[in-house]
PDB file of N, CA and C in Angstrom:
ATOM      1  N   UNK A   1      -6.994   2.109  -3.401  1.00  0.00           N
ATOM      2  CA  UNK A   1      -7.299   0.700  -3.269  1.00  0.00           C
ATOM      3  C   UNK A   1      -7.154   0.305  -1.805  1.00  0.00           C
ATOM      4  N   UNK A   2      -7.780  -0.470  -1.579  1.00  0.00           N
ATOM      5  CA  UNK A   2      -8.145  -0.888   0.274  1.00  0.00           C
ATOM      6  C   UNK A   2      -7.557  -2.038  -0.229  1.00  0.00           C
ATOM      7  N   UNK A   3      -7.292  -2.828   1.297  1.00  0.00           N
ATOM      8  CA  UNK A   3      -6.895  -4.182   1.733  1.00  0.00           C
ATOM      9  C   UNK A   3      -8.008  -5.253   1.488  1.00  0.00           C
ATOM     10  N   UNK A   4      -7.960  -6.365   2.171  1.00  0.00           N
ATOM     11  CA  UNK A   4      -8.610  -7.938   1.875  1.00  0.00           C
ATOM     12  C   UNK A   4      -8.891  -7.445   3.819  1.00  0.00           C
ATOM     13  N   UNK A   5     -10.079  -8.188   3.976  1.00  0.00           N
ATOM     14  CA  UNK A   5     -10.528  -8.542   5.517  1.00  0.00           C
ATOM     15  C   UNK A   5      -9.396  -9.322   6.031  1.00  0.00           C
ATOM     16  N   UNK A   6      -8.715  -9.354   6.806  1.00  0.00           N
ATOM     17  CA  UNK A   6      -7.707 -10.472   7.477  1.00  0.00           C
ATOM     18  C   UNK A   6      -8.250 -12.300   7.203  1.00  0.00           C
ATOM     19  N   UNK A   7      -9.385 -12.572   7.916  1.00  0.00           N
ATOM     20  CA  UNK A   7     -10.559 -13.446   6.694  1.00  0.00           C
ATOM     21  C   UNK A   7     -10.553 -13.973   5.419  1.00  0.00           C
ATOM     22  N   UNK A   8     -10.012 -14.875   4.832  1.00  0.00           N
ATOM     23  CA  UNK A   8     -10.161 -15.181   3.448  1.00  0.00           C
ATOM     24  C   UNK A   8      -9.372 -13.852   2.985  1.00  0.00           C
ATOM     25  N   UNK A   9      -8.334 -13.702   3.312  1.00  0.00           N
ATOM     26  CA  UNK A   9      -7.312 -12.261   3.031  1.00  0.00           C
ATOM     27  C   UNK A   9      -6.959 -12.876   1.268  1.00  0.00           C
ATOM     28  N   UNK A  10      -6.503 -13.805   1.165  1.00  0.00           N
ATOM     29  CA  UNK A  10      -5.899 -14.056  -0.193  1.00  0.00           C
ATOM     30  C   UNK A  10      -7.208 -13.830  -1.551  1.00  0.00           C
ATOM     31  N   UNK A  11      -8.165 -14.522  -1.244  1.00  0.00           N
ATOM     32  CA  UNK A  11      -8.830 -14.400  -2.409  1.00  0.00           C
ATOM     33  C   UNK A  11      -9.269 -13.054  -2.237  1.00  0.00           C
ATOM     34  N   UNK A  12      -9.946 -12.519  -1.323  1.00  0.00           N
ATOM     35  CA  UNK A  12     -10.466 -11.209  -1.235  1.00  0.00           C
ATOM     36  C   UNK A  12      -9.721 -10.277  -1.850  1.00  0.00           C
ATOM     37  N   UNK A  13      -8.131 -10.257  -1.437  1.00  0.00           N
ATOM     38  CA  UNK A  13      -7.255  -9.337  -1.912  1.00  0.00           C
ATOM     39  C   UNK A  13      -7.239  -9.470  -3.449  1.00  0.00           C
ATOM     40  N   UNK A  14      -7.128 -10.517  -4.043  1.00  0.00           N
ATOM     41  CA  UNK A  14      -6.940 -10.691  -5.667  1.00  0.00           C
ATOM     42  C   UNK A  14      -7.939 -10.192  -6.595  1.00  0.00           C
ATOM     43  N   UNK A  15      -9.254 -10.165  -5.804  1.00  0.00           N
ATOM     44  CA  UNK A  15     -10.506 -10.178  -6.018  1.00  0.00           C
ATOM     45  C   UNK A  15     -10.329  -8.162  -6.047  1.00  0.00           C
ATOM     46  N   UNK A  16      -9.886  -7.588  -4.963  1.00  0.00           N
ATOM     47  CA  UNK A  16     -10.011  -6.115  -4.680  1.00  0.00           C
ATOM     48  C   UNK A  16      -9.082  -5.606  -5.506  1.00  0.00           C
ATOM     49  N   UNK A  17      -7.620  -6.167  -5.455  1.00  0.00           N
ATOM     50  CA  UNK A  17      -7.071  -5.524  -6.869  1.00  0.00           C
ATOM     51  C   UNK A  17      -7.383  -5.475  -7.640  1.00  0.00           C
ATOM     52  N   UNK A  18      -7.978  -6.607  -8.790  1.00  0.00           N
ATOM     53  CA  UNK A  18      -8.349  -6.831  -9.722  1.00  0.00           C
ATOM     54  C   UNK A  18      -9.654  -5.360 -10.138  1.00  0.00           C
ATOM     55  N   UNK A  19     -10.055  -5.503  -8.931  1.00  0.00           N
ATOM     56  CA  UNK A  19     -11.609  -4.591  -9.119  1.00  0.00           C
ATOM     57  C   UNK A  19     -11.370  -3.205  -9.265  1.00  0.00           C
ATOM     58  N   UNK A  20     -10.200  -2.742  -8.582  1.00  0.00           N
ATOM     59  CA  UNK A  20      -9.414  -1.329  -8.341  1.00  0.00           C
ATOM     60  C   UNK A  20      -9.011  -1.037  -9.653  1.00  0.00           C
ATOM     61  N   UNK A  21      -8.322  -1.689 -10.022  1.00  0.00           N
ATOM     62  CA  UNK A  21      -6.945  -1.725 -11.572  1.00  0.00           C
ATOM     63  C   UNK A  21      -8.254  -1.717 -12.711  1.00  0.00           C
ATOM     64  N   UNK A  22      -8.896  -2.463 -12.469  1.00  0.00           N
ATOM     65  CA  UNK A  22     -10.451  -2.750 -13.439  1.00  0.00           C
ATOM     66  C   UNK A  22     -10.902  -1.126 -13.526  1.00  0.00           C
ATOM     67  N   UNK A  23     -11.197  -0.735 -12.618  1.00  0.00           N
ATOM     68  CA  UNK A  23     -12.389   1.039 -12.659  1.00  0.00           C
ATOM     69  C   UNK A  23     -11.611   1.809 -13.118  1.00  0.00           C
ATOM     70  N   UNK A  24      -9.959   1.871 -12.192  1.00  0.00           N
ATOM     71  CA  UNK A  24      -9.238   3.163 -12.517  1.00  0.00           C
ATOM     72  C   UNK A  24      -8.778   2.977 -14.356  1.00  0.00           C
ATOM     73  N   UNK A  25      -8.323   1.880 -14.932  1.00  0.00           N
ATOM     74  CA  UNK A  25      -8.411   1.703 -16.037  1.00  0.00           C
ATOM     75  C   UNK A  25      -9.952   2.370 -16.766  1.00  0.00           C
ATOM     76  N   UNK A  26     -11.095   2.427 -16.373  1.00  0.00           N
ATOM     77  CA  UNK A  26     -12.180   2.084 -17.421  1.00  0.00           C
ATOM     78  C   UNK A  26     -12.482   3.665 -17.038  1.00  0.00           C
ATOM     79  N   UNK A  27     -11.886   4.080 -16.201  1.00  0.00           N
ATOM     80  CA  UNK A  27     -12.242   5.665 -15.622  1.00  0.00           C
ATOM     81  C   UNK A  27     -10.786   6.541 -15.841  1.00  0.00           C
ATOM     82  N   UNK A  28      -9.742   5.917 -16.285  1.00  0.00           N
ATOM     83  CA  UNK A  28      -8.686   6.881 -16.634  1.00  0.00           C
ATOM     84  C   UNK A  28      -8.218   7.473 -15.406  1.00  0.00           C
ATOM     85  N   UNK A  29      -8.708   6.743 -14.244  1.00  0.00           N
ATOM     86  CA  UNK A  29      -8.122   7.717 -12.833  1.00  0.00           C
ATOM     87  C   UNK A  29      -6.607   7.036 -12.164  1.00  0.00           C
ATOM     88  N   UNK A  30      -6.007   7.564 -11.163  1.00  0.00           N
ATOM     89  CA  UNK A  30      -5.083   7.577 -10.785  1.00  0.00           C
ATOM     90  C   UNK A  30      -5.444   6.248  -9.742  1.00  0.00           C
ATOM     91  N   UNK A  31      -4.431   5.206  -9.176  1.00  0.00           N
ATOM     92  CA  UNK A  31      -4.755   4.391  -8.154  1.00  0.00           C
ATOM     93  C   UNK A  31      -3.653   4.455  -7.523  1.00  0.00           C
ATOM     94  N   UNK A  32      -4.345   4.575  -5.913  1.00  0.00           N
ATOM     95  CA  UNK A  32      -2.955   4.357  -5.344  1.00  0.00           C
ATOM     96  C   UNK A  32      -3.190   3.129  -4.384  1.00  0.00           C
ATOM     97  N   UNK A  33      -2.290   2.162  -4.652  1.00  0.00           N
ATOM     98  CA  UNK A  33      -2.781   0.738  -4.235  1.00  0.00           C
ATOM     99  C   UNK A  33      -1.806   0.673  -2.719  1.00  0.00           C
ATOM    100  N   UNK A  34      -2.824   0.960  -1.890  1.00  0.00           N
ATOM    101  CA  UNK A  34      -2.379   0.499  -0.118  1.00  0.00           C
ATOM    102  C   UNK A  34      -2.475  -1.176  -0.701  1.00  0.00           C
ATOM    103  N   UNK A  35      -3.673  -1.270  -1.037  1.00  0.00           N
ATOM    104  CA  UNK A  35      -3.948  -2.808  -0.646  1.00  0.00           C
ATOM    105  C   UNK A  35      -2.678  -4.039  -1.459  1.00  0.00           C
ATOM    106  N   UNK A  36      -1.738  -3.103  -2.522  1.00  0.00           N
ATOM    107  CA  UNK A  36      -0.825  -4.264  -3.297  1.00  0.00           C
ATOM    108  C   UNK A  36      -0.011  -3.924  -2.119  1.00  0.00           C
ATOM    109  N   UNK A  37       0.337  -2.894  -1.799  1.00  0.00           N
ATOM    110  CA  UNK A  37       1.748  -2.706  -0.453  1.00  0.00           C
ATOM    111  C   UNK A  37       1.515  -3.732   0.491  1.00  0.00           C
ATOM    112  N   UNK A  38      -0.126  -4.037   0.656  1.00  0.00           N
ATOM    113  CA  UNK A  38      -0.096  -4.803   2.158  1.00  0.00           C
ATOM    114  C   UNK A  38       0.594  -6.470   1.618  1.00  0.00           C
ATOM    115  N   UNK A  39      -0.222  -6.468   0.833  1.00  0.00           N
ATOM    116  CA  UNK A  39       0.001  -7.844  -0.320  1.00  0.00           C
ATOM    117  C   UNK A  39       1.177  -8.180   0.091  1.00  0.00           C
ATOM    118  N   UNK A  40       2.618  -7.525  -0.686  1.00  0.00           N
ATOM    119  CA  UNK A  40       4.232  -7.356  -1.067  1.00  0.00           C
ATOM    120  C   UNK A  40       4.370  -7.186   1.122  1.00  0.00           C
ATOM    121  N   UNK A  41       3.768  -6.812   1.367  1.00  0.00           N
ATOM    122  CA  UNK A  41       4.600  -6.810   3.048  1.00  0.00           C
ATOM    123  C   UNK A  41       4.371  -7.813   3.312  1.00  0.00           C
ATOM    124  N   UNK A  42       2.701  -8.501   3.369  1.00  0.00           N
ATOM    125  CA  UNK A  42       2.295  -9.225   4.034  1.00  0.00           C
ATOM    126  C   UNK A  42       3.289 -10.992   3.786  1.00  0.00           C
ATOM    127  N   UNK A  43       3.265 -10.837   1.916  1.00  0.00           N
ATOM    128  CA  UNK A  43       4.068 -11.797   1.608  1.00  0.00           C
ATOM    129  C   UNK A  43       5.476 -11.887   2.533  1.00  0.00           C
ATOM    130  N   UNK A  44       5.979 -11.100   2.193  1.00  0.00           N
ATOM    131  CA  UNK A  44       7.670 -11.050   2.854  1.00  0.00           C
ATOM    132  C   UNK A  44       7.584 -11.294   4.345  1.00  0.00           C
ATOM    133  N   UNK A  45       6.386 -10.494   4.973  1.00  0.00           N
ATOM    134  CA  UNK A  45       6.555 -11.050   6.414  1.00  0.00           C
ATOM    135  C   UNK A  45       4.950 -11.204   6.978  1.00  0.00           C
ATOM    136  N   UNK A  46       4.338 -12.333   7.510  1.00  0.00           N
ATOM    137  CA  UNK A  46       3.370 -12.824   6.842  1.00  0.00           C
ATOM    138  C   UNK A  46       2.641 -12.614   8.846  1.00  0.00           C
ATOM    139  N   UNK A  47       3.671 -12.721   9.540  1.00  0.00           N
ATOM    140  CA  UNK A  47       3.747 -12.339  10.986  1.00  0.00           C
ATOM    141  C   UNK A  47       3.030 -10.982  11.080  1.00  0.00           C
ATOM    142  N   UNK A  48       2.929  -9.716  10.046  1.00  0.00           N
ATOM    143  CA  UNK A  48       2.964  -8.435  10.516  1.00  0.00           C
ATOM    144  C   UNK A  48       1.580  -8.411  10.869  1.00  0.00           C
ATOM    145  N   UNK A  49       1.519  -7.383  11.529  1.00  0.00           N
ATOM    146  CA  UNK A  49       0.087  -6.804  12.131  1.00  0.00           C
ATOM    147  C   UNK A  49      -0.625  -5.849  11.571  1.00  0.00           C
ATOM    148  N   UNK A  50      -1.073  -5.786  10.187  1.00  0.00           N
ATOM    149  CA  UNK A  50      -1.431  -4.628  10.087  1.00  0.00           C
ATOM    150  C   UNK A  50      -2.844  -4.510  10.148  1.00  0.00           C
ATOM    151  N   UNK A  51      -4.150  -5.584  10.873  1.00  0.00           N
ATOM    152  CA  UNK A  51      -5.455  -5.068  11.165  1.00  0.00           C
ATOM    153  C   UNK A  51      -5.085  -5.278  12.505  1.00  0.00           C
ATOM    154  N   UNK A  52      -6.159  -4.444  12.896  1.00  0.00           N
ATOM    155  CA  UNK A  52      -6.788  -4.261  14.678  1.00  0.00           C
ATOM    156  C   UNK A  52      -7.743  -5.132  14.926  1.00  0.00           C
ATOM    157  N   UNK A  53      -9.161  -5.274  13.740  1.00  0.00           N
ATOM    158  CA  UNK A  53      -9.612  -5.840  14.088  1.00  0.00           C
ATOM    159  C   UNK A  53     -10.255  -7.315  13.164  1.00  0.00           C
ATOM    160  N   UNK A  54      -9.302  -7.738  11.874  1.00  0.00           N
ATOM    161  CA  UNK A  54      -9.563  -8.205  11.122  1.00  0.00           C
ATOM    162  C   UNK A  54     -10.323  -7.450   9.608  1.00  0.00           C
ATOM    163  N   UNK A  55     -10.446  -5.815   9.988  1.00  0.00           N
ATOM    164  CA  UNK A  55     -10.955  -4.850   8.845  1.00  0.00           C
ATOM    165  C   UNK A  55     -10.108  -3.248   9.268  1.00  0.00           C
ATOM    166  N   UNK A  56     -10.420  -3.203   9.878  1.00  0.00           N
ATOM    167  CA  UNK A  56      -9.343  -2.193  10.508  1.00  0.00           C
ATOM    168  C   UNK A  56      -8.200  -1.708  10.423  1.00  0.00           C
ATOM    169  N   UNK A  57      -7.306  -0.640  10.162  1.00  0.00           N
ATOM    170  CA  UNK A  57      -6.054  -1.076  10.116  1.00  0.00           C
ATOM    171  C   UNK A  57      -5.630  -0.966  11.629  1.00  0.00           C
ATOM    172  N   UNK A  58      -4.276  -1.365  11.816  1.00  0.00           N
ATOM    173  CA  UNK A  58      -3.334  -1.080  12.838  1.00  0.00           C
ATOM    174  C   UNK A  58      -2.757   0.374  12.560  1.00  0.00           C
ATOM    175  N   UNK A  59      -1.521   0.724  13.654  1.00  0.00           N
ATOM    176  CA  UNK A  59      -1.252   2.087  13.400  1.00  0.00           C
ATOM    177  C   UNK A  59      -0.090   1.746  11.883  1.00  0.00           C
ATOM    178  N   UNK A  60       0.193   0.660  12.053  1.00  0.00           N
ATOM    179  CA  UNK A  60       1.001   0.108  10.946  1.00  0.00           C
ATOM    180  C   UNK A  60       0.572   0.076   9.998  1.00  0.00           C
ATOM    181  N   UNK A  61      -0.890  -0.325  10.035  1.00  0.00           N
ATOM    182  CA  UNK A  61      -1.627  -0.458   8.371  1.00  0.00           C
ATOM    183  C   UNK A  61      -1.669   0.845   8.123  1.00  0.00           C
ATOM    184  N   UNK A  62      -2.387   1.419   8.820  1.00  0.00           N
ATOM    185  CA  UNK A  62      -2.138   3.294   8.298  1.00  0.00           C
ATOM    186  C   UNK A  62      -1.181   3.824   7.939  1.00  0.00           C
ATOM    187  N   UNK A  63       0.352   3.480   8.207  1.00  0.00           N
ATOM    188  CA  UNK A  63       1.094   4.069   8.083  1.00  0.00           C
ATOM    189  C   UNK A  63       1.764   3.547   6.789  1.00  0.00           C
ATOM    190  N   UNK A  64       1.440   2.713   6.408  1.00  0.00           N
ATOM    191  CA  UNK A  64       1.517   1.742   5.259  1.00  0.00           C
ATOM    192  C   UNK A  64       0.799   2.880   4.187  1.00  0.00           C
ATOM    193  N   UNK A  65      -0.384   2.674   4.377  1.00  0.00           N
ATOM    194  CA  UNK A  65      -1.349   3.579   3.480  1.00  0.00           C
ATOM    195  C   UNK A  65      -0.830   4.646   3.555  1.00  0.00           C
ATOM    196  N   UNK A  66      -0.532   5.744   4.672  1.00  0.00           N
ATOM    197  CA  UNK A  66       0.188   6.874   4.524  1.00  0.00           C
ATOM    198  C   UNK A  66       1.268   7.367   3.603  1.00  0.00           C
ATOM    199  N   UNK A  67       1.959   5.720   3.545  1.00  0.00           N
ATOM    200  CA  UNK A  67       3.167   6.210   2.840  1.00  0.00           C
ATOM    201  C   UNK A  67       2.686   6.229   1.602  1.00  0.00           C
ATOM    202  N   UNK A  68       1.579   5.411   0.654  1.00  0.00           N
ATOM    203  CA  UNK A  68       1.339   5.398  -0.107  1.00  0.00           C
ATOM    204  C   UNK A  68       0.668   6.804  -1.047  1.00  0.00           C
ATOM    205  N   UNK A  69       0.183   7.272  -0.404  1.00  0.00           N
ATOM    206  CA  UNK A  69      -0.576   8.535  -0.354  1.00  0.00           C
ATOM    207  C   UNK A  69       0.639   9.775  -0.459  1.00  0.00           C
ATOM    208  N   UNK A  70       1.506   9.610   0.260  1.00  0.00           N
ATOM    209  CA  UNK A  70       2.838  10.583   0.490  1.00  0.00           C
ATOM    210  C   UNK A  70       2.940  10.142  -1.074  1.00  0.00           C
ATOM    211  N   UNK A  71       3.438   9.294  -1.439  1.00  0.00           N
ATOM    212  CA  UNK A  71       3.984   8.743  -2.639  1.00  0.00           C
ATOM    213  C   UNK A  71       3.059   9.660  -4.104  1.00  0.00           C
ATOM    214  N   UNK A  72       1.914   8.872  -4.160  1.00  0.00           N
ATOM    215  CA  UNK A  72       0.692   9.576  -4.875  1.00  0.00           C
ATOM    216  C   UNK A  72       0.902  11.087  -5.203  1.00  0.00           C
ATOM    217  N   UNK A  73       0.707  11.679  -3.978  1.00  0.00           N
ATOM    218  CA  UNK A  73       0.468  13.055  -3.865  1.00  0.00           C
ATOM    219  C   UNK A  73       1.828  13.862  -4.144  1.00  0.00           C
ATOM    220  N   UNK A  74       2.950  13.801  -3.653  1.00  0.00           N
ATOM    221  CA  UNK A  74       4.031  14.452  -3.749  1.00  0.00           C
ATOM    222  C   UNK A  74       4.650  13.516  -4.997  1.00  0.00           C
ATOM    223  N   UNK A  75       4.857  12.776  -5.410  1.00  0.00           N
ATOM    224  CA  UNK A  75       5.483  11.813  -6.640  1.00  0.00           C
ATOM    225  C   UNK A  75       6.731  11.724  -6.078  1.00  0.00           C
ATOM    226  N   UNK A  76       7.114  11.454  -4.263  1.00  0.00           N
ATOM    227  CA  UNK A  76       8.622  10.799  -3.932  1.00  0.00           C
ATOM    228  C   UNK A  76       8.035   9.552  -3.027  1.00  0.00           C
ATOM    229  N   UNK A  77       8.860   9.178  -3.174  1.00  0.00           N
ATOM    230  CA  UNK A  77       9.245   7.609  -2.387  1.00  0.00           C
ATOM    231  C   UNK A  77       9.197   8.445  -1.397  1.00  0.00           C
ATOM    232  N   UNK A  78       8.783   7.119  -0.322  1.00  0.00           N
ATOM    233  CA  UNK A  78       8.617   7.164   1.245  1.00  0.00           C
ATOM    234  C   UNK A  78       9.757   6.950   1.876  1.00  0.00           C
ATOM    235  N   UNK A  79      10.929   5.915   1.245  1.00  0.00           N
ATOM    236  CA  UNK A  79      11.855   5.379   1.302  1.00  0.00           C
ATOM    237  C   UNK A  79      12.595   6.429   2.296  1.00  0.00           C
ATOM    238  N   UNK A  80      12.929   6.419   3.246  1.00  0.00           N
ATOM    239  CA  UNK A  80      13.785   7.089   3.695  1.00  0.00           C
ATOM    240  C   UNK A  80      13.055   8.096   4.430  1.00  0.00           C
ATOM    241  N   UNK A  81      11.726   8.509   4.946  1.00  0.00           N
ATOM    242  CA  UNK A  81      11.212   9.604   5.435  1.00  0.00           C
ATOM    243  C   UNK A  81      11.496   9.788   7.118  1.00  0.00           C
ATOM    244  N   UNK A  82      11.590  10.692   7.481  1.00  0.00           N
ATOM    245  CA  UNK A  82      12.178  10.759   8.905  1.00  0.00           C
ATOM    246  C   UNK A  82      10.707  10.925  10.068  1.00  0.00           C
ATOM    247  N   UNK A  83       9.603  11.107   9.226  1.00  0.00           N
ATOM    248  CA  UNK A  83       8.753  10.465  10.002  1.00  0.00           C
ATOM    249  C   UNK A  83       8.296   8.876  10.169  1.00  0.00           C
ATOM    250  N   UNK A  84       7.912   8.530  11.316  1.00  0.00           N
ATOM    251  CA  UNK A  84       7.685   7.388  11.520  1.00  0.00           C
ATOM    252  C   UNK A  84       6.771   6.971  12.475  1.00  0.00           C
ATOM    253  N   UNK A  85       6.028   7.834  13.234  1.00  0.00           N
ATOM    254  CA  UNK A  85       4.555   8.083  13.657  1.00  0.00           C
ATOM    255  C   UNK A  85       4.897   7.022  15.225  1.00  0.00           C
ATOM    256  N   UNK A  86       5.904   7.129  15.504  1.00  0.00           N
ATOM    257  CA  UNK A  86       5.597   6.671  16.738  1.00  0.00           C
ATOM    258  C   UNK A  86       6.164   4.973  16.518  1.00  0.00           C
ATOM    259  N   UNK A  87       6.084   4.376  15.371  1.00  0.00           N
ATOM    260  CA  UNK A  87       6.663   3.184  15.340  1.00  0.00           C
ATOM    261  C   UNK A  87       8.165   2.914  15.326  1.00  0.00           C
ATOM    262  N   UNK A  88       8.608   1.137  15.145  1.00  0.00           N
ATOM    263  CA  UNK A  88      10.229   1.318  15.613  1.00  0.00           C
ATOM    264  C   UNK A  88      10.389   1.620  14.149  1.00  0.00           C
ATOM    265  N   UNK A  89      11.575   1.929  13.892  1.00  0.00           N
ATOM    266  CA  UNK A  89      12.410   2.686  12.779  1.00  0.00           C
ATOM    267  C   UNK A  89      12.205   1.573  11.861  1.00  0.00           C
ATOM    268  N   UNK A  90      12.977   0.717  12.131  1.00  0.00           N
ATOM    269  CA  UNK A  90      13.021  -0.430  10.979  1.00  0.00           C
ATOM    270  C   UNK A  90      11.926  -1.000  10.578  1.00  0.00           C
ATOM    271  N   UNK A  91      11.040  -1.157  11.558  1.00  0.00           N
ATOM    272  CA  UNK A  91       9.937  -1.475  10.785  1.00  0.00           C
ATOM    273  C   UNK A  91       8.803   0.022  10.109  1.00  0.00           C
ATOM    274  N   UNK A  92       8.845   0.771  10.491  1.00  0.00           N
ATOM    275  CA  UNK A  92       8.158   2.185   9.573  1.00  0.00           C
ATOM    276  C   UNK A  92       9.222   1.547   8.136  1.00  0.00           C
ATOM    277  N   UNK A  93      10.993   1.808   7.980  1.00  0.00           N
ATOM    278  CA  UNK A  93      11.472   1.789   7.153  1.00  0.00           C
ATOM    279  C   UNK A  93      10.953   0.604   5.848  1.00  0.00           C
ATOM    280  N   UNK A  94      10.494  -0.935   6.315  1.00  0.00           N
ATOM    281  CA  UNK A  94       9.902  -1.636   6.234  1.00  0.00           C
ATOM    282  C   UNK A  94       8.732  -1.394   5.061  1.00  0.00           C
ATOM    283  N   UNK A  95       8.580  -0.743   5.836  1.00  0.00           N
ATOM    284  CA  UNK A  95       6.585  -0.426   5.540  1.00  0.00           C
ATOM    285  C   UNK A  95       6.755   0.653   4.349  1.00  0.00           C
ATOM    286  N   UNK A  96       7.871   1.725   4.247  1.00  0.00           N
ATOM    287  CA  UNK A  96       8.226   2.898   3.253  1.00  0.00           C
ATOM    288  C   UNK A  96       8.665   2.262   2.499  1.00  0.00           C
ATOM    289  N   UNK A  97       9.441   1.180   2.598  1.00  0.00           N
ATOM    290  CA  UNK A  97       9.691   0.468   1.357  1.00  0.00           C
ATOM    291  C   UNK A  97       9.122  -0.786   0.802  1.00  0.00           C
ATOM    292  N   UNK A  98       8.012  -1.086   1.155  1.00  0.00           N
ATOM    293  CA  UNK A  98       6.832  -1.824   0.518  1.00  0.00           C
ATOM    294  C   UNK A  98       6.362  -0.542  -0.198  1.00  0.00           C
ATOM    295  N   UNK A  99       6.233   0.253   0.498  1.00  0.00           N
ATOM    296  CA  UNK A  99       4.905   1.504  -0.558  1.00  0.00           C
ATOM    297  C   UNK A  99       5.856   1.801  -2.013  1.00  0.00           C
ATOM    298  N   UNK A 100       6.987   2.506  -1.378  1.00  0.00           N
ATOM    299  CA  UNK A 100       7.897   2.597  -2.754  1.00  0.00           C
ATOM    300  C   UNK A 100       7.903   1.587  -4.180  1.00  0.00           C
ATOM    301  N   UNK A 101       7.996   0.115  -3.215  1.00  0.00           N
ATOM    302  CA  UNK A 101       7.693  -0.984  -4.246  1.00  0.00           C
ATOM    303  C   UNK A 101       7.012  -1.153  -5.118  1.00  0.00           C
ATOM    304  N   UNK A 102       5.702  -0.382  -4.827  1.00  0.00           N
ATOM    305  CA  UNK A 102       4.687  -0.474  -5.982  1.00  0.00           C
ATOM    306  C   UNK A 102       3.926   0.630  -5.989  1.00  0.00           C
ATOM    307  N   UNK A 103       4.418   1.820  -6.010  1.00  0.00           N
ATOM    308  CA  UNK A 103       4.069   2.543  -6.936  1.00  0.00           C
ATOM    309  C   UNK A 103       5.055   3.282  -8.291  1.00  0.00           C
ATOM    310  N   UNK A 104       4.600   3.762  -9.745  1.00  0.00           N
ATOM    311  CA  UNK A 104       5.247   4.429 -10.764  1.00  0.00           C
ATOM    312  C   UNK A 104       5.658   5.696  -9.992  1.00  0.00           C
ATOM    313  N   UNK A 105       6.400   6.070  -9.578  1.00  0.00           N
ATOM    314  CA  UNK A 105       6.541   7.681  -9.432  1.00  0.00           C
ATOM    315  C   UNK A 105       6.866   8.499 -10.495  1.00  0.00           C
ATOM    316  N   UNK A 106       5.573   9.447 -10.557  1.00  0.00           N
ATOM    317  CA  UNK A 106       5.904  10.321 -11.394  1.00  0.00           C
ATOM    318  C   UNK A 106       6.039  12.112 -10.415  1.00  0.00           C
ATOM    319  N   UNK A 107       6.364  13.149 -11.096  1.00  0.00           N
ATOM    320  CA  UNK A 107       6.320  14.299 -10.198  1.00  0.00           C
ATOM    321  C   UNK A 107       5.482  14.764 -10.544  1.00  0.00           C
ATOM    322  N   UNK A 108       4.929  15.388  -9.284  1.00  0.00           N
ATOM    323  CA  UNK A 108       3.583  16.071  -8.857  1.00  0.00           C
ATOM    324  C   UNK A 108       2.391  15.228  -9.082  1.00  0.00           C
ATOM    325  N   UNK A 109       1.576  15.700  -8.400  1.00  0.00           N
ATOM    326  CA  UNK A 109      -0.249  15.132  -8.221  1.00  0.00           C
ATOM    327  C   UNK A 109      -0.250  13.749  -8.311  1.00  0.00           C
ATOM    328  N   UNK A 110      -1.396  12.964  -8.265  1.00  0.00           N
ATOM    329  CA  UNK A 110      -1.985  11.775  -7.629  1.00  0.00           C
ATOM    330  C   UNK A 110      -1.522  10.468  -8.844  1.00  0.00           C
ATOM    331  N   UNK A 111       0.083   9.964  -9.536  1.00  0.00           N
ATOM    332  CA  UNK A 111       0.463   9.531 -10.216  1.00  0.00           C
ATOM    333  C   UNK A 111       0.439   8.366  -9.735  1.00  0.00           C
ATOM    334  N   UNK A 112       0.393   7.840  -8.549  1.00  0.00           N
ATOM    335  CA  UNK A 112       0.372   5.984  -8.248  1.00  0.00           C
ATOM    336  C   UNK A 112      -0.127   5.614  -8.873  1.00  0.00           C
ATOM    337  N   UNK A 113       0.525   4.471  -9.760  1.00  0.00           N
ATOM    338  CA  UNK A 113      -0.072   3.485 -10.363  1.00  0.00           C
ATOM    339  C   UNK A 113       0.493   1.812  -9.931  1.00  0.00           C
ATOM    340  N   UNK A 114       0.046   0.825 -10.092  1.00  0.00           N
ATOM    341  CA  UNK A 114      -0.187  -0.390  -9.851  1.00  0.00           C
ATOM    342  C   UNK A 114       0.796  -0.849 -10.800  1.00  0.00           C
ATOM    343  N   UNK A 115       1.655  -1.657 -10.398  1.00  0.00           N
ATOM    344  CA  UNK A 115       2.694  -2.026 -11.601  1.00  0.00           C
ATOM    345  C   UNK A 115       1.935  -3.361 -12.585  1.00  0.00           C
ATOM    346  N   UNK A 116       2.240  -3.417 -13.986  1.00  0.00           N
ATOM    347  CA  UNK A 116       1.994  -4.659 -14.314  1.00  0.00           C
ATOM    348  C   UNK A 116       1.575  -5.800 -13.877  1.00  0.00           C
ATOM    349  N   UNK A 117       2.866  -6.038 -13.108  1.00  0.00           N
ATOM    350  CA  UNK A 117       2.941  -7.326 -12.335  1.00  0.00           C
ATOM    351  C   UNK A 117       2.995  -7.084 -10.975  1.00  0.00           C
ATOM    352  N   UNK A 118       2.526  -8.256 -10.259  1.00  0.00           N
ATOM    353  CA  UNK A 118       2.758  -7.705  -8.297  1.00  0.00           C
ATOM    354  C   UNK A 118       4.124  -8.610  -8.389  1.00  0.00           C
ATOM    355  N   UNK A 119       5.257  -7.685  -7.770  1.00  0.00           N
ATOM    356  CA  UNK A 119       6.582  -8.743  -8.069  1.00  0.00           C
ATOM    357  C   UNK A 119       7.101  -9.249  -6.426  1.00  0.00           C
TER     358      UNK A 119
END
């Protein structure tokens, strides 16, 4: 699942989850939602930067998505990873624990799923 344009970010975003959670449901596939992580960050800190260019990510938005994908693919939380790609600590830590936030971890292969509710 991708993000909302920085642009009309709120409806777009509700609009892209909805559409994500919609296919992977009607297709039985796995989702791994960057775009609810940005959601849950963006809420909590509404300051962050994560486009470059209003579609784009930052190295932050990527790393956001990264963690999500880490998550997906290996079935562990990001929470705590000792990479951090060049950003400050607390905020990578930040960003690993938005991804953690919303995904199910299960072990092994592409298990992210979208919780119920965005909390």
């Amino acid at each position: 699942m991708t993000w909302g344009y920085k642009d009309g970010y709120h409806p777009m975003q509700t609009l892209a989850r909805e559409a994500y959670q919609e296919l992977a449901d009607d297709l039985k596939a796995d989702l791994v939602p960057v775009g609810v992580a940005w959601e849950k960050a963006l809420r909590a800190r509404p300051d962050l930067e994560l486009w470059m260019d209003g579609n784009h990510a930052t190295m932050k938005g990527s790393y956001s998505a990264a963690c999500l994908f880490h998550a997906a693919f290996y079935g562990k939380s990001p929470a705590g990873n000792s990479f951090i790609a060049g950003l400050d600590a607390a905020e990578a830590r930040f960003l690993q624990e938005m991804a953690a936030s919303v995904v199910d971890l299960q072990p092994g292969g592409l298990t992210a799923k979208v919780p119920g509710r965005l909390g």
